[in-house]
N, C-alpha and C. Protein backbone atom coordinates (compact mmCIF):
# COMPACT_ATOMS: atom_id res chain seq x y z
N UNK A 1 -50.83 21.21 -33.37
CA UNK A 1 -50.53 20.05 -32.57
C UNK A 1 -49.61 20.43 -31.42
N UNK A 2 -49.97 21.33 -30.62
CA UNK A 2 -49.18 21.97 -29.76
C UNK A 2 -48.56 20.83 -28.32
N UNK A 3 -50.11 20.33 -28.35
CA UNK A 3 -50.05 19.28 -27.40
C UNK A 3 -49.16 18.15 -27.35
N UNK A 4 -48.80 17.85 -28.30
CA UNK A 4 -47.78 16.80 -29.09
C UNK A 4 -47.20 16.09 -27.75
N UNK A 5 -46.87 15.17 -27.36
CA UNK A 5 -46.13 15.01 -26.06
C UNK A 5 -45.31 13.60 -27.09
N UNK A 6 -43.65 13.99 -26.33
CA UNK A 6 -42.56 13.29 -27.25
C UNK A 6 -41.92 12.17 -25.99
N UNK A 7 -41.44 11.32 -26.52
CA UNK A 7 -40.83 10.30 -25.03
C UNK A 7 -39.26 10.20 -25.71
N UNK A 8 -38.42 10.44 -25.41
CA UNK A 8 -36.95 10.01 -25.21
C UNK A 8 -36.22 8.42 -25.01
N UNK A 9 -35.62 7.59 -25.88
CA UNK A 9 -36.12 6.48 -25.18
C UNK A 9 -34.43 6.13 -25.91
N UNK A 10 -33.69 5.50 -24.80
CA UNK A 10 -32.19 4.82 -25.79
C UNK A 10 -32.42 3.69 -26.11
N UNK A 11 -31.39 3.63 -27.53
CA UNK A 11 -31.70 2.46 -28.35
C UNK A 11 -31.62 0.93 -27.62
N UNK A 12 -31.32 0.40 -26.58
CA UNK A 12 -31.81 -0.50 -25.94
C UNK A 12 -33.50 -0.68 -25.70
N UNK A 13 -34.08 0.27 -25.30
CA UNK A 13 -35.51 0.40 -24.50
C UNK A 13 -35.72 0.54 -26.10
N UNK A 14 -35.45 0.74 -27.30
CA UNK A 14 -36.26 0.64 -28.78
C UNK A 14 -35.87 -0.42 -29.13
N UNK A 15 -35.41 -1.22 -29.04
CA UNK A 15 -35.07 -2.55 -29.24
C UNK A 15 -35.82 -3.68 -28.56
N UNK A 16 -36.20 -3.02 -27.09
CA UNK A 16 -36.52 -4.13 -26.48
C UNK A 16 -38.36 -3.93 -26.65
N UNK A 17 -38.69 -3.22 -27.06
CA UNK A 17 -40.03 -3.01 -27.18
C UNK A 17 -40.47 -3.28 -28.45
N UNK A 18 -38.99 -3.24 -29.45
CA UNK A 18 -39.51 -3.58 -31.24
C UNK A 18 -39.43 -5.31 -30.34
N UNK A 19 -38.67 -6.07 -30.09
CA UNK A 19 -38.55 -7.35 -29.95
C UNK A 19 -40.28 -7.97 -29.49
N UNK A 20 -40.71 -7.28 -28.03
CA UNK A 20 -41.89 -7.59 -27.80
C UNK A 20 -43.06 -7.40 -28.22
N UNK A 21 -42.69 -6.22 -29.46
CA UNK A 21 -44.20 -6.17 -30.13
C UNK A 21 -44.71 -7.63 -30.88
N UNK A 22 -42.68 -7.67 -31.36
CA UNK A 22 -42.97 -8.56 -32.76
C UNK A 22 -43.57 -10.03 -32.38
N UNK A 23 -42.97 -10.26 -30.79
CA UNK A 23 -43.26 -11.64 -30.48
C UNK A 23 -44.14 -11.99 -29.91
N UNK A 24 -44.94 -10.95 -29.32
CA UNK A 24 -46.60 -10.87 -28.49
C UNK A 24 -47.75 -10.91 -29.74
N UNK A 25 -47.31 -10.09 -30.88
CA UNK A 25 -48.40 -9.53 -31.99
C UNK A 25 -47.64 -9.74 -33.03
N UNK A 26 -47.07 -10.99 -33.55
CA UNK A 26 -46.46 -10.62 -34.62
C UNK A 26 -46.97 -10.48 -36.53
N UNK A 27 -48.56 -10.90 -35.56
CA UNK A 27 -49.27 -10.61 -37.24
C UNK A 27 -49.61 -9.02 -37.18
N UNK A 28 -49.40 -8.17 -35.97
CA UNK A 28 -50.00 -6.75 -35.89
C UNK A 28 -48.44 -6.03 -35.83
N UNK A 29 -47.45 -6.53 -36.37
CA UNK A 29 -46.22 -5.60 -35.85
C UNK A 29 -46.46 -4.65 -37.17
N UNK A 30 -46.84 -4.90 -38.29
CA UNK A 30 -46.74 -3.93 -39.35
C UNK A 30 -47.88 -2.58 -39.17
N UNK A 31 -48.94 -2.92 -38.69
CA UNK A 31 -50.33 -2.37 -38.23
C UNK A 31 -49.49 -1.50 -37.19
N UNK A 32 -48.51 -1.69 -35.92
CA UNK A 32 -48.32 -1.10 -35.07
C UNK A 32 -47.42 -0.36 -35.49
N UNK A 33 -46.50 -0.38 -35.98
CA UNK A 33 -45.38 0.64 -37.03
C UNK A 33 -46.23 1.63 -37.37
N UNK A 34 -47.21 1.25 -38.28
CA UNK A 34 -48.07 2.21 -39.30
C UNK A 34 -48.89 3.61 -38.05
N UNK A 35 -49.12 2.79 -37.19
CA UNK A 35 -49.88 3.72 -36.32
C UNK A 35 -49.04 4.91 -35.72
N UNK A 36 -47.78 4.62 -35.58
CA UNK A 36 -46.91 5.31 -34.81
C UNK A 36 -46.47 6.97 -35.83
N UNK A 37 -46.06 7.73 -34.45
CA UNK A 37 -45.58 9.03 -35.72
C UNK A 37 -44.83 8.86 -36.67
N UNK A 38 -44.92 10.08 -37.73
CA UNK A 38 -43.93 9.55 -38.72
C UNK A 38 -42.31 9.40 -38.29
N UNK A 39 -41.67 10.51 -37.24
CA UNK A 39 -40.27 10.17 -36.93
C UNK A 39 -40.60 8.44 -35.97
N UNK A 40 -41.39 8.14 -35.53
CA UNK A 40 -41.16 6.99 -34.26
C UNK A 40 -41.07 5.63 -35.82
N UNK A 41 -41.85 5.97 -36.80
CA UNK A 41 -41.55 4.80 -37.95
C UNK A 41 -40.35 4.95 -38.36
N UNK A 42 -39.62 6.11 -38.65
CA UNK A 42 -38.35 6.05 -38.78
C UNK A 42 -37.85 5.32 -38.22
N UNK A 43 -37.77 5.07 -36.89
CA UNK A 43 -36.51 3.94 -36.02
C UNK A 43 -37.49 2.68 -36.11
N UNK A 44 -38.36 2.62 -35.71
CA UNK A 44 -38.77 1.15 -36.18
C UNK A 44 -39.01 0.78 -37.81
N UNK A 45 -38.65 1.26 -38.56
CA UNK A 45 -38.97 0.62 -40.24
C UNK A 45 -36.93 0.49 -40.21
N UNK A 46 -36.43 1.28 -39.80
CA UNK A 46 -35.28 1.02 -39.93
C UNK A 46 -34.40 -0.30 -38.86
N UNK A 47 -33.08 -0.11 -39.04
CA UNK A 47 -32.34 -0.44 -37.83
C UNK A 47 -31.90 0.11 -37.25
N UNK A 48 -31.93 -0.67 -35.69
CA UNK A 48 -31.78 0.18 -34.59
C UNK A 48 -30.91 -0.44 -33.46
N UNK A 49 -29.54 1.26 -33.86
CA UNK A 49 -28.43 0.66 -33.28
C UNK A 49 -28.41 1.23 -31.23
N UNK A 50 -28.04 0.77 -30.67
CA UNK A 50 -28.18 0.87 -29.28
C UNK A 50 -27.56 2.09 -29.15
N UNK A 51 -26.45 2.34 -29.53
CA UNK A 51 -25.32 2.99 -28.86
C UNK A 51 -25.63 4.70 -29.29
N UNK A 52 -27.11 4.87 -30.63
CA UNK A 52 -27.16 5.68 -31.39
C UNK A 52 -28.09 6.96 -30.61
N UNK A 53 -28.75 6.26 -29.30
CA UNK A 53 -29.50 7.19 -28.53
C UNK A 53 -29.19 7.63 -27.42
């Protein structure tokens, strides 16, 4: 998986994108977690503090 391409993102911009998944799709927010890599489910299955990225 060499190709792998990673995005950098501070815990504001992960916050504000967990907020709009949940409230655009909120019967698909679990479906959209699941899809994501296993570290990117880490911060979204967890909490996510701003100040931490």
């Amino acid at each position: 998986m060499g190709d792998e391409k990673k995005m950098l993102v501070k815990g504001t911009s992960a916050t504000a994108l967990q907020a709009f998944i949940k409230k655009t799709f909120p019967n698909r927010y679990h479906e959209w977690v699941e899809s994501l890599p296993e570290e990117s489910k880490e911060i979204y299955s967890g909490s996510i503090m701003a100040f931490e990225f």
